[in-house]
C-alpha atoms as a PDB file:
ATOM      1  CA  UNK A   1       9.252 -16.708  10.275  1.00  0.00           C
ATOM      2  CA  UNK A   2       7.336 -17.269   7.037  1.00  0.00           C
ATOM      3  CA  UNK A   3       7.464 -20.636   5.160  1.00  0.00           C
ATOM      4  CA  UNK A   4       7.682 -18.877   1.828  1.00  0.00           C
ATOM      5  CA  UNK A   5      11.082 -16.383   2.172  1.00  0.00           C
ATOM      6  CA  UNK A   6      11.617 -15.467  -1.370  1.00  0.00           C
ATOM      7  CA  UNK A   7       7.881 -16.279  -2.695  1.00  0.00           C
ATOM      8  CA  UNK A   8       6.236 -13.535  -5.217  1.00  0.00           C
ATOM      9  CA  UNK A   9       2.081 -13.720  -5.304  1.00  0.00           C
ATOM     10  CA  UNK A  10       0.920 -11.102  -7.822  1.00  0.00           C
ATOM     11  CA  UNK A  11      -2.728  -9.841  -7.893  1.00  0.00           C
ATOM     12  CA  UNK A  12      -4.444  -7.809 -10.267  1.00  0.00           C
ATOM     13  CA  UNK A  13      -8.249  -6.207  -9.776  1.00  0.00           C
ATOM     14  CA  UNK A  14     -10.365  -4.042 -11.522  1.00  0.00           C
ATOM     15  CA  UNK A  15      -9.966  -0.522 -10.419  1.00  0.00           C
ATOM     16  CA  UNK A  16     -14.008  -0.733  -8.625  1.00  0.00           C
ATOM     17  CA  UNK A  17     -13.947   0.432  -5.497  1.00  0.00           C
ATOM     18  CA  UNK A  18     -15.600  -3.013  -4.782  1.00  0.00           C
ATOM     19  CA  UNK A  19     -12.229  -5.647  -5.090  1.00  0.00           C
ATOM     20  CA  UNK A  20     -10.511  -3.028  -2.563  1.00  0.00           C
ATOM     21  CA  UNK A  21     -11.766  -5.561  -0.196  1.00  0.00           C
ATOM     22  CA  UNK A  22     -10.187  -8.512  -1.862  1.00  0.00           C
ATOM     23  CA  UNK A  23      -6.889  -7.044  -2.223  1.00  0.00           C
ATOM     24  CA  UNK A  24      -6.955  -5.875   1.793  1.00  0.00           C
ATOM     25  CA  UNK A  25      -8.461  -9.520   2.548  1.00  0.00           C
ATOM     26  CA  UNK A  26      -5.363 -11.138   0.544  1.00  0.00           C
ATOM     27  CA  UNK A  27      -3.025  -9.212   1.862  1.00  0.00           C
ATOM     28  CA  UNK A  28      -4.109 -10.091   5.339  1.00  0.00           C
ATOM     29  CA  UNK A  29      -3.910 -14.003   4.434  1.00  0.00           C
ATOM     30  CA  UNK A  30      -0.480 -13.358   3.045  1.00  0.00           C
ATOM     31  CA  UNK A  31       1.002 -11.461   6.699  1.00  0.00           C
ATOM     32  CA  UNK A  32      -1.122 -13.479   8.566  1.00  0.00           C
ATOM     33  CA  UNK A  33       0.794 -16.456   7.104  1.00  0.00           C
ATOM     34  CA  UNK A  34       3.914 -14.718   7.515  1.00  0.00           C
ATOM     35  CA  UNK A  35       3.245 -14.448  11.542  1.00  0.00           C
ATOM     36  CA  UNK A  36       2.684 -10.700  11.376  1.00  0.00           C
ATOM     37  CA  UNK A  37       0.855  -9.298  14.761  1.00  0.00           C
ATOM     38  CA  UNK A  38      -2.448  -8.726  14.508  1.00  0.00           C
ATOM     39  CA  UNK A  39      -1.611  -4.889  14.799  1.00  0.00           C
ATOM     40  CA  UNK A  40       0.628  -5.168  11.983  1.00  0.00           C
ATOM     41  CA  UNK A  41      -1.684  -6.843  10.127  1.00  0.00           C
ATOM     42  CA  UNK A  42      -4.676  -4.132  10.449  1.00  0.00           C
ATOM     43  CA  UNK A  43      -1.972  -1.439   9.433  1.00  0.00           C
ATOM     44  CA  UNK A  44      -1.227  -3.776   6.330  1.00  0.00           C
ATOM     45  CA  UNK A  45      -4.947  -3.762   5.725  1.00  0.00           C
ATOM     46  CA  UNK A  46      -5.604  -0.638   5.841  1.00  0.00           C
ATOM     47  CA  UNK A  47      -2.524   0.693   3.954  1.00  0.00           C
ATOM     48  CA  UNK A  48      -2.716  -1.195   0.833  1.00  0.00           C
ATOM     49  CA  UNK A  49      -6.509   0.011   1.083  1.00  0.00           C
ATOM     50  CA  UNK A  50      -5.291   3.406   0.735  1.00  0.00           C
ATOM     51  CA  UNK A  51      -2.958   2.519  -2.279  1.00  0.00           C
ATOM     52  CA  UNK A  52      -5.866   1.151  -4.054  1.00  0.00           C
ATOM     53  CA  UNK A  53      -8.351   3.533  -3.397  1.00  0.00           C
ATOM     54  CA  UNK A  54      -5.566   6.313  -4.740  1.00  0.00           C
ATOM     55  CA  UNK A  55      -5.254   4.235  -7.888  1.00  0.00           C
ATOM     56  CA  UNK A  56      -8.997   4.099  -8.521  1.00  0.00           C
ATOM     57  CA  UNK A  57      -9.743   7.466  -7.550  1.00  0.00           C
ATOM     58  CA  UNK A  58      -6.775   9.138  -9.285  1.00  0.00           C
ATOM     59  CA  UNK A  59      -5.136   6.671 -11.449  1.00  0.00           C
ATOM     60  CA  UNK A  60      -7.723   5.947 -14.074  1.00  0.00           C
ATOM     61  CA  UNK A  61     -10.772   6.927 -12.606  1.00  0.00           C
ATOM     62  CA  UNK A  62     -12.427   8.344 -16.185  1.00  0.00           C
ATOM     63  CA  UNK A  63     -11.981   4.060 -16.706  1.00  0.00           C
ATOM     64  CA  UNK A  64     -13.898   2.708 -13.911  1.00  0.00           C
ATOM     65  CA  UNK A  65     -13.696  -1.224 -14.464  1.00  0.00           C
ATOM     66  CA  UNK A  66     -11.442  -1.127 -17.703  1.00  0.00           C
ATOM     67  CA  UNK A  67      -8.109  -1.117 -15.999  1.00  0.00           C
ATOM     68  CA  UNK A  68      -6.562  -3.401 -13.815  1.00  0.00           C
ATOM     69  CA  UNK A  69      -4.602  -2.250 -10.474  1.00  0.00           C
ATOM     70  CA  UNK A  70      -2.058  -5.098  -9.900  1.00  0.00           C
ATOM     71  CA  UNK A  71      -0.394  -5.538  -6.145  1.00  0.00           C
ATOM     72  CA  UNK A  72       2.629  -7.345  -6.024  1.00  0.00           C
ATOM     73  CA  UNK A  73       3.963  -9.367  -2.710  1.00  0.00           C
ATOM     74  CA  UNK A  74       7.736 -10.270  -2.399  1.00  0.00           C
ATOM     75  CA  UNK A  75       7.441 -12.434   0.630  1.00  0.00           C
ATOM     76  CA  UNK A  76      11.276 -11.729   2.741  1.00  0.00           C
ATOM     77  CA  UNK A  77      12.416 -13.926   6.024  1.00  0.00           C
ATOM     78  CA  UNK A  78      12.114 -10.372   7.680  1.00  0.00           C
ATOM     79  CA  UNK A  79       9.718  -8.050   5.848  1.00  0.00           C
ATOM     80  CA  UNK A  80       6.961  -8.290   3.426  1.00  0.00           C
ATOM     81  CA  UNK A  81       7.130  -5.789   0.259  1.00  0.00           C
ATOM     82  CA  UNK A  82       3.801  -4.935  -1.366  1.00  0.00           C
ATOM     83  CA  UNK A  83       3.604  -2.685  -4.656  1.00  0.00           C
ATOM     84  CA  UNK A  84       0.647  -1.551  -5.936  1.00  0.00           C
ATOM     85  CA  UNK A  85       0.606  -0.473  -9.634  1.00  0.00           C
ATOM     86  CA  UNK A  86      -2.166   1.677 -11.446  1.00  0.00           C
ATOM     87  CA  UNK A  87      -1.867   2.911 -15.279  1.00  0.00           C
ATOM     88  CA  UNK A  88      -2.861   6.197 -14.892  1.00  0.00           C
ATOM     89  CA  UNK A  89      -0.926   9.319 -15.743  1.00  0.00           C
ATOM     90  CA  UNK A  90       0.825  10.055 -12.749  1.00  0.00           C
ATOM     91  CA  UNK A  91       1.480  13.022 -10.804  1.00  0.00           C
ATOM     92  CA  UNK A  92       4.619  14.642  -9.004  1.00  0.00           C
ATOM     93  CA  UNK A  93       4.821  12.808  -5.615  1.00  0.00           C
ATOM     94  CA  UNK A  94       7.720  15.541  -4.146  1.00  0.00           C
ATOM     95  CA  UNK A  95       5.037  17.790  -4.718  1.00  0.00           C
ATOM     96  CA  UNK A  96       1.849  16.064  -3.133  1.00  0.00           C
ATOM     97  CA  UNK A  97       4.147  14.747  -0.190  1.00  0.00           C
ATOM     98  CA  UNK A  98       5.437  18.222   0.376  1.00  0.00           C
ATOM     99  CA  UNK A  99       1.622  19.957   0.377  1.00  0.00           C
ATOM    100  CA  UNK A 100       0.538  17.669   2.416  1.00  0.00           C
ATOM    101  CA  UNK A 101       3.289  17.743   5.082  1.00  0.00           C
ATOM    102  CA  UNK A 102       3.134  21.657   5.258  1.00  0.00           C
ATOM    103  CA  UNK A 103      -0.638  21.409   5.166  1.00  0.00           C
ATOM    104  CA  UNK A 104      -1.870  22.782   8.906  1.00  0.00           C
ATOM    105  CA  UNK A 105      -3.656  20.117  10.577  1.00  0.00           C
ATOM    106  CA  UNK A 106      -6.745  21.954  11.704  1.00  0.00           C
ATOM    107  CA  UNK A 107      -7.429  22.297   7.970  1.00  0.00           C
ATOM    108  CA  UNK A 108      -6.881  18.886   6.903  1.00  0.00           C
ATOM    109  CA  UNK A 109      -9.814  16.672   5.658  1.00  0.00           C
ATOM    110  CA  UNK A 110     -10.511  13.111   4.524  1.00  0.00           C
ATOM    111  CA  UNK A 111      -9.056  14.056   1.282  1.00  0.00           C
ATOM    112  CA  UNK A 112      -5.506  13.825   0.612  1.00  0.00           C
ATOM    113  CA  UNK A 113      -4.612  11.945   3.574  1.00  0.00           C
ATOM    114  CA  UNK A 114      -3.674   8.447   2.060  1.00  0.00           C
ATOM    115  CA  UNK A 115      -0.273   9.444   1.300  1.00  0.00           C
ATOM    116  CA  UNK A 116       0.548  10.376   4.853  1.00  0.00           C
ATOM    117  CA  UNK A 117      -1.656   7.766   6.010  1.00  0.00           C
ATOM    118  CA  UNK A 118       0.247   4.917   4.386  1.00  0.00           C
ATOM    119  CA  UNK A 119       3.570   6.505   5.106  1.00  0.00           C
ATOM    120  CA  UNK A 120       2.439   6.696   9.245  1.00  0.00           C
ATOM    121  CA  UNK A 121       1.564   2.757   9.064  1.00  0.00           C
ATOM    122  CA  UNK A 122       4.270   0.889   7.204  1.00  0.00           C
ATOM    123  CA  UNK A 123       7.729   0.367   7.730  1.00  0.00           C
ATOM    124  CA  UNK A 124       8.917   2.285   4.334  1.00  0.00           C
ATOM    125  CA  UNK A 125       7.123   4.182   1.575  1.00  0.00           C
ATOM    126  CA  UNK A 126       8.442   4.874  -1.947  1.00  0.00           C
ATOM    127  CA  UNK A 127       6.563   6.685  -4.271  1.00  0.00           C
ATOM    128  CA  UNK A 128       7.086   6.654  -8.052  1.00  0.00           C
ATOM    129  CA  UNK A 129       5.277   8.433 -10.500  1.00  0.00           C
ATOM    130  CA  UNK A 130       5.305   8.791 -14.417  1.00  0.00           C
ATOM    131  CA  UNK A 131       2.916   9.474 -17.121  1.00  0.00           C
ATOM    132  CA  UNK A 132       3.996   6.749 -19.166  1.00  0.00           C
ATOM    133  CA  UNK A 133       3.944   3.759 -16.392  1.00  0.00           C
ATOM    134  CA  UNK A 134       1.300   4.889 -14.150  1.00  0.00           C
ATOM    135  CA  UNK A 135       2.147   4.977 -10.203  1.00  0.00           C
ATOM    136  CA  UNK A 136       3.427   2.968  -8.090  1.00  0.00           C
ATOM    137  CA  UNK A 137       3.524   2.748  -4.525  1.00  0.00           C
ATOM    138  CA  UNK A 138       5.896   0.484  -2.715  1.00  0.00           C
ATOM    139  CA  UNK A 139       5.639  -0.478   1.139  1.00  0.00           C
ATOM    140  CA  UNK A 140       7.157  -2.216   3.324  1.00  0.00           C
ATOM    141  CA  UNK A 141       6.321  -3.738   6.983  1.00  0.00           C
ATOM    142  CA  UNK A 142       9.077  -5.722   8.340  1.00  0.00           C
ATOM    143  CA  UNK A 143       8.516  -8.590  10.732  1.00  0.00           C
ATOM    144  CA  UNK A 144       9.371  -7.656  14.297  1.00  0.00           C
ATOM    145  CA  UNK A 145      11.433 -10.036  16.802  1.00  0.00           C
ATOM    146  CA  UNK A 146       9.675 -11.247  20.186  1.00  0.00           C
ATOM    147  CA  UNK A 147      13.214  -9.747  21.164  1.00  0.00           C
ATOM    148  CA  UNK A 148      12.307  -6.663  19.972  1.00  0.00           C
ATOM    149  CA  UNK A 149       8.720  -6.568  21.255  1.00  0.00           C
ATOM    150  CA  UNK A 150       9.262  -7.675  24.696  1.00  0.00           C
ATOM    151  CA  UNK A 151      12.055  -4.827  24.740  1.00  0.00           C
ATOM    152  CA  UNK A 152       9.768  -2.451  23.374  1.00  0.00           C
END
């Protein structure tokens, strides 16, 4: 599968809402690399577009271009493993994941959907919080078999 299987890339941007598009276009490079369907790929996209729109919207926003959001890759033979990392105060992510998942979809809007967004496109989803560290979001997409495809 990929040529790198144990590789670590580690990108940091400002938290603008104008490098999400560098961190979505790297990550795209990196899966695309790592022979990730084109499917997979968009879902990559458009998840760690989420994560970094969170950070800059809620992890430092009263900072707008003074803090850096930093994405890190672990590159497996079977999955790729993105984090992204913002220094803001945190929040409680039981709570936020539990709102949202009780939240009645006719009364859902744009707002507050990343979490459940990212969780519905990748593989796995962890979610840690603190108000000394900043959040983190870690996500997974594992690489899927011809095997499994052609099955599924």
């Amino acid at each position: 599968m990929t040529t790198c299987s144990g590789c670590h890339v580690e990108l940091s941007i400002p938290n603008l809402p104008e490098f999400v598009a560098v961190a979505r276009l790297t990550m795209a490079g990196i899966a695309t690399r790592m022979q990730f369907t084109v499917e997979d790929i968009d879902d990559i996209k458009v998840a760690v577009g989420e994560a970094c729109n969170n950070a800059i919207e809620h992890g430092c926003p009263a900072k707008h271009g003074t803090e850096m959001i930093v994405l890190r890759c672990d590159l497996n033979a079977d999955a790729l493993v993105i984090t992204v990392q913002d220094p803001g105060e945190g929040f409680d992510p039981a709570t936020a994941t539990r709102q949202h998942r009780h939240t009645n979809t006719l009364t859902l809007t744009e707002r507050g959907l990343g979490m459940l967004l990212i969780e519905s496109l990748m593989d796995e989803v962890d979610f840690t919080s603190t108000p000394d560290t900043g959040t983190q979001v870690r996500m997974v997409k594992r690489l899927r078999t011809m095997e499994v495809e052609e099955r599924g």
